[in-house]
C-alpha atoms as a PDB file:
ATOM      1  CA  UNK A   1      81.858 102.670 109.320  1.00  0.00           C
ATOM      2  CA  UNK A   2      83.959 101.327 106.314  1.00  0.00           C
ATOM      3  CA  UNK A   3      86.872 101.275 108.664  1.00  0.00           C
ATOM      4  CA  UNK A   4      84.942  99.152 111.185  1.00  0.00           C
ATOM      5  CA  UNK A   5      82.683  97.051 108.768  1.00  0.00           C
ATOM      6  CA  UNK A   6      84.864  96.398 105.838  1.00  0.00           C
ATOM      7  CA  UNK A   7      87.839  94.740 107.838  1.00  0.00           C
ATOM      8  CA  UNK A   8      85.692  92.576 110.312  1.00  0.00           C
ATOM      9  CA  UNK A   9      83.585  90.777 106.787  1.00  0.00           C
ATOM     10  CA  UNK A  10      86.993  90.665 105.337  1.00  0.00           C
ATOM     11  CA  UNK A  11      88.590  88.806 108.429  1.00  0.00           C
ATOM     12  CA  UNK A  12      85.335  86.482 108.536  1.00  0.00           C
ATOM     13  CA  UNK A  13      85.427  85.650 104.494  1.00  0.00           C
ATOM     14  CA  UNK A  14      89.201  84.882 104.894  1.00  0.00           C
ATOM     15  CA  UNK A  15      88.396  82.117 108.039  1.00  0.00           C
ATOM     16  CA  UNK A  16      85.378  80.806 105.596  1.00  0.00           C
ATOM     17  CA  UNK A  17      87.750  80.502 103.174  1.00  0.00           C
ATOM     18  CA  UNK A  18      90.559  79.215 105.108  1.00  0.00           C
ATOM     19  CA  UNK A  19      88.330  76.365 107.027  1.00  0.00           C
ATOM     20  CA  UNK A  20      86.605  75.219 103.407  1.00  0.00           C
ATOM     21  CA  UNK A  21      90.241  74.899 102.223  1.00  0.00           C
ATOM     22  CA  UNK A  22      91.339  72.775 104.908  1.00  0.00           C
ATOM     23  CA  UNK A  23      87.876  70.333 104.425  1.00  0.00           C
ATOM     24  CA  UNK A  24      89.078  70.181 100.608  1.00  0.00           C
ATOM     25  CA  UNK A  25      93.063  69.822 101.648  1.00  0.00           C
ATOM     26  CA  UNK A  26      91.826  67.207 104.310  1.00  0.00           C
ATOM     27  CA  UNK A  27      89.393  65.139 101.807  1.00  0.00           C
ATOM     28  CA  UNK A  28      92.445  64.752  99.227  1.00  0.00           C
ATOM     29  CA  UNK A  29      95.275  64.216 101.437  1.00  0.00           C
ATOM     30  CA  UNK A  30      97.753  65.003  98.733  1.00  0.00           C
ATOM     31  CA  UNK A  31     100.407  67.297  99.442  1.00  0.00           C
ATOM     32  CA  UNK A  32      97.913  68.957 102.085  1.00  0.00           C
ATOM     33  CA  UNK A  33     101.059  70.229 104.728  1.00  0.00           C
ATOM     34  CA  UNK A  34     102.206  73.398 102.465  1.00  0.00           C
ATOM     35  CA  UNK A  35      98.879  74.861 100.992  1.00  0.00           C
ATOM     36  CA  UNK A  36      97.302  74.252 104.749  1.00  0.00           C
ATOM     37  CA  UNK A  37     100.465  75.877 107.067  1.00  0.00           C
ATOM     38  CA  UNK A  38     100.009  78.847 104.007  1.00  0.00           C
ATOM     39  CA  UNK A  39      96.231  79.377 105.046  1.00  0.00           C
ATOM     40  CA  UNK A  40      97.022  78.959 108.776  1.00  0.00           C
ATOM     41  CA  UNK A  41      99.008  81.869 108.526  1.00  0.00           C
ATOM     42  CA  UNK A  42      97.204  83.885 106.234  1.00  0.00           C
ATOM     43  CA  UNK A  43      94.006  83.082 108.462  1.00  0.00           C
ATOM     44  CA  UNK A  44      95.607  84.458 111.214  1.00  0.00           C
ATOM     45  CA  UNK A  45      97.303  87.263 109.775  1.00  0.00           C
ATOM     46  CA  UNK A  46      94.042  88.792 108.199  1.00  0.00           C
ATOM     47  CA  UNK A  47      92.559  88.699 111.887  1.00  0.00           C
ATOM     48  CA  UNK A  48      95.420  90.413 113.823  1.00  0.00           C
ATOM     49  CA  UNK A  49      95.054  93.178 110.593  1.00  0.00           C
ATOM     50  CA  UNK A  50      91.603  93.471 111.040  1.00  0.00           C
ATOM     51  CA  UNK A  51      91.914  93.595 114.825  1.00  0.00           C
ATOM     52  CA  UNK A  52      94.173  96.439 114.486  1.00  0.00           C
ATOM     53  CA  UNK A  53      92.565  98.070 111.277  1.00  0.00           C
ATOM     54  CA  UNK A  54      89.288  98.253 114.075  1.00  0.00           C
ATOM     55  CA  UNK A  55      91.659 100.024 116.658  1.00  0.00           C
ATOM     56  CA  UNK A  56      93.207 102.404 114.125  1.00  0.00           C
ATOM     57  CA  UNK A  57      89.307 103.181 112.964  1.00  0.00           C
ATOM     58  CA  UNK A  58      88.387 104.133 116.623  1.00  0.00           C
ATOM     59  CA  UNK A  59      91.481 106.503 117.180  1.00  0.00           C
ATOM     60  CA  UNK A  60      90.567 107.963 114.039  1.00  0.00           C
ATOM     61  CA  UNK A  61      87.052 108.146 114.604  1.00  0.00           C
ATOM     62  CA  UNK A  62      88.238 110.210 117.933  1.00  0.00           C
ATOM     63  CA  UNK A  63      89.829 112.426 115.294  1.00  0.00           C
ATOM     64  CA  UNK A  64      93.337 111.610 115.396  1.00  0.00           C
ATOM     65  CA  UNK A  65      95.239 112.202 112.058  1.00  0.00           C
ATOM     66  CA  UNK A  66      97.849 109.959 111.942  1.00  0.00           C
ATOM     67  CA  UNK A  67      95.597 107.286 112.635  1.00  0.00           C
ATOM     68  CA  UNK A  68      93.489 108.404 109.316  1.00  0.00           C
ATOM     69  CA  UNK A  69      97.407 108.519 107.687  1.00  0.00           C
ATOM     70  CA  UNK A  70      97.839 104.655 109.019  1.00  0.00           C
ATOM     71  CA  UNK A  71      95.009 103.555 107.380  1.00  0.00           C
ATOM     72  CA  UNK A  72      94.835 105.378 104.288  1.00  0.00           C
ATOM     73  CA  UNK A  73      98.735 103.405 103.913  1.00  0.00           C
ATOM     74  CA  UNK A  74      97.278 100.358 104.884  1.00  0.00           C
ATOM     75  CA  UNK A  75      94.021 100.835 102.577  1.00  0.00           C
ATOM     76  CA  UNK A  76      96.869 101.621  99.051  1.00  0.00           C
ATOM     77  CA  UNK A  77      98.649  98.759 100.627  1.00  0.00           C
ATOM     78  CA  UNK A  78      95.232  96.278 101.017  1.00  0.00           C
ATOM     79  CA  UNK A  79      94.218  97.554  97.366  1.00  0.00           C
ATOM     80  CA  UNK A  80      97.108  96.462  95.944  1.00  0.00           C
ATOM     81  CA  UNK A  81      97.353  93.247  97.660  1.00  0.00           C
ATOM     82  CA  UNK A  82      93.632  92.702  96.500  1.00  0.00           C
ATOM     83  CA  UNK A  83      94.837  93.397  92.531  1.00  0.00           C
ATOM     84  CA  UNK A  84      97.716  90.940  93.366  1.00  0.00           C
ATOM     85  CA  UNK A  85      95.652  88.894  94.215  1.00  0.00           C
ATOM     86  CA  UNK A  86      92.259  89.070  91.728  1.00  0.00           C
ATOM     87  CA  UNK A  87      95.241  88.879  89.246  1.00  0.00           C
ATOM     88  CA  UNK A  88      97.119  85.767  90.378  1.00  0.00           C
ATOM     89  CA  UNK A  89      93.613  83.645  91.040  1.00  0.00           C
ATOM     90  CA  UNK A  90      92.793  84.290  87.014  1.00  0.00           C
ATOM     91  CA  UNK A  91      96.257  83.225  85.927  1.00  0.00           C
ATOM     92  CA  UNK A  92      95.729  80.551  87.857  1.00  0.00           C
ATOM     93  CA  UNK A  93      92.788  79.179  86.434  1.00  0.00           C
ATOM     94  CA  UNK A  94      93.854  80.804  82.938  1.00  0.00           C
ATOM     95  CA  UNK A  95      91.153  83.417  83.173  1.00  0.00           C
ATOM     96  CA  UNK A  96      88.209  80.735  82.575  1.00  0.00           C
ATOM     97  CA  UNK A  97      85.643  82.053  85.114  1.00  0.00           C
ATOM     98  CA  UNK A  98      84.087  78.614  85.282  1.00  0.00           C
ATOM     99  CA  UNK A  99      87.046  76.777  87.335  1.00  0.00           C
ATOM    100  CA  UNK A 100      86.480  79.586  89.727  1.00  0.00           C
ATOM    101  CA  UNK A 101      82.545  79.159  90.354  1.00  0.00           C
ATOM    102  CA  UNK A 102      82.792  75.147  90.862  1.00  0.00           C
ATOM    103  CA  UNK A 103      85.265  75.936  93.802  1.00  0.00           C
ATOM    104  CA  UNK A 104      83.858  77.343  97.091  1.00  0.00           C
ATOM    105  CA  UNK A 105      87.158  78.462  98.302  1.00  0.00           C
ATOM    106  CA  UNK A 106      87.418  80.522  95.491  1.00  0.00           C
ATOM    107  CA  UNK A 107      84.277  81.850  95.546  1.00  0.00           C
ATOM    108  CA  UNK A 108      84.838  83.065  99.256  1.00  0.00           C
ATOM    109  CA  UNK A 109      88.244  84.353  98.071  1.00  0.00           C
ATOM    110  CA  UNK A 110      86.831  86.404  94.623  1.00  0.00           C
ATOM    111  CA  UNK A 111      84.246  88.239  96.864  1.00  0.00           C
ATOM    112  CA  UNK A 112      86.471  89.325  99.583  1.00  0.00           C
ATOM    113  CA  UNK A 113      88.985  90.428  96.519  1.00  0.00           C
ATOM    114  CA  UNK A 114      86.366  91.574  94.935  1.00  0.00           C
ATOM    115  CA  UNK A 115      85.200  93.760  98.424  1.00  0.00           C
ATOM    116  CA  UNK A 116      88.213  94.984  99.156  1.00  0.00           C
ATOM    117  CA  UNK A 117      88.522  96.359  95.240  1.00  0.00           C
ATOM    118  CA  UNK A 118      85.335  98.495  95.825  1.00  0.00           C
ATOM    119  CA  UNK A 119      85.651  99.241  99.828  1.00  0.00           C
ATOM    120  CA  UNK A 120      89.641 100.381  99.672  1.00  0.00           C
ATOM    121  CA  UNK A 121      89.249 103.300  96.975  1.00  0.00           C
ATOM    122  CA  UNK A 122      85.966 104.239  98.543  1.00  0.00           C
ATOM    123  CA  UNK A 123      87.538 104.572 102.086  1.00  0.00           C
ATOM    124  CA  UNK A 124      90.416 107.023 100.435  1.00  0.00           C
ATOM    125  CA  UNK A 125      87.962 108.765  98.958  1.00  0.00           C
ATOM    126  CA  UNK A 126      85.394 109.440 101.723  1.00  0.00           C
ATOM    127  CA  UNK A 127      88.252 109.935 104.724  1.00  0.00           C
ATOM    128  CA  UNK A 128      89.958 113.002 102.506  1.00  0.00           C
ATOM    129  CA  UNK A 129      87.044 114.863 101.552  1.00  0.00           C
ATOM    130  CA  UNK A 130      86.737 118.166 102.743  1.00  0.00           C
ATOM    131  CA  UNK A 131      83.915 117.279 105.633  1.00  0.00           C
ATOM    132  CA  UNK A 132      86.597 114.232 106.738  1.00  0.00           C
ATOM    133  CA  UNK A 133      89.528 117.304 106.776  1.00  0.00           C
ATOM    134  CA  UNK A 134      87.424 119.589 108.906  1.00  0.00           C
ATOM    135  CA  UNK A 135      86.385 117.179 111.587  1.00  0.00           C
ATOM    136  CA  UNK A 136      90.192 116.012 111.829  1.00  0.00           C
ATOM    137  CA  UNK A 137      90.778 120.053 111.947  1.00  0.00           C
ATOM    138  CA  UNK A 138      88.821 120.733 114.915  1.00  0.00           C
ATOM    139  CA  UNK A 139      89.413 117.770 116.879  1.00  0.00           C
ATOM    140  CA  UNK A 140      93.037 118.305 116.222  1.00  0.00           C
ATOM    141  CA  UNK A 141      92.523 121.827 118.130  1.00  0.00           C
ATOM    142  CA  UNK A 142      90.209 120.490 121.320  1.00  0.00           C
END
């Protein structure tokens, strides 16, 4: 269910985030062309990864390894990116917690860091224990 649940909420935090950015870009009209074509892409780019973090979750859900190998990749790859990126919003706002709170965009942005912190190294965990080997095991040899 982590494989299913945690990139959909991700996907929908990012578009939250992405369309309150564009009100703020939009009500300020400085410099708005860069930061906005940035979140376009990163808007979109979460959503084709979630679409296909869902499709890898179903194959491995029907027991196919490399599929559990895929994500378990992607999920070292998505922590990472999520430390990156915790990291790089507290330099930016030179680790006072208070510029974060008084911006919604950030706010969106720290939880779904913040998620993805928690959900990543639980995934690892739960799709290697032992129960996850021995259903990949026997629906390897149907």
């Amino acid at each position: 269910m982590i494989g299913i649940v945690m990139p959909i909420l991700s996907a929908v935090l990012t578009v939250i985030s992405f369309v309150v950015l564009a009100l703020q870009v939009i009500r300020h009209l400085d410099a708005w062309q860069g930061p906005l074509i940035f979140n376009v892409f990163n808007t979109l780019g979460t959503l084709a990864l979630a679409v296909l973090w869902v499709v890898f979750a179903f194959r491995m859900r029907a027991g196919r390894n490399w599929a559990r190998t895929t994500l378990a990749i992607l999920a070292g790859i998505w922590l990472l990116y999520g430390l990156f990126g915790i990291t790089q919003m507290l330099i930016a706002v030179d680790f006072q917690l208070g510029a974060l709170i008084s911006q919604p965009g950030a706010i969106m942005a720290s939880v779904e860091l913040l998620m993805v912190l928690v959900a990543m190294p639980l995934f690892l965990v739960l799709v290697f224990l032992k129960p996850s080997n021995q259903y990949f095991k026997t629906t390897s040899s149907r």
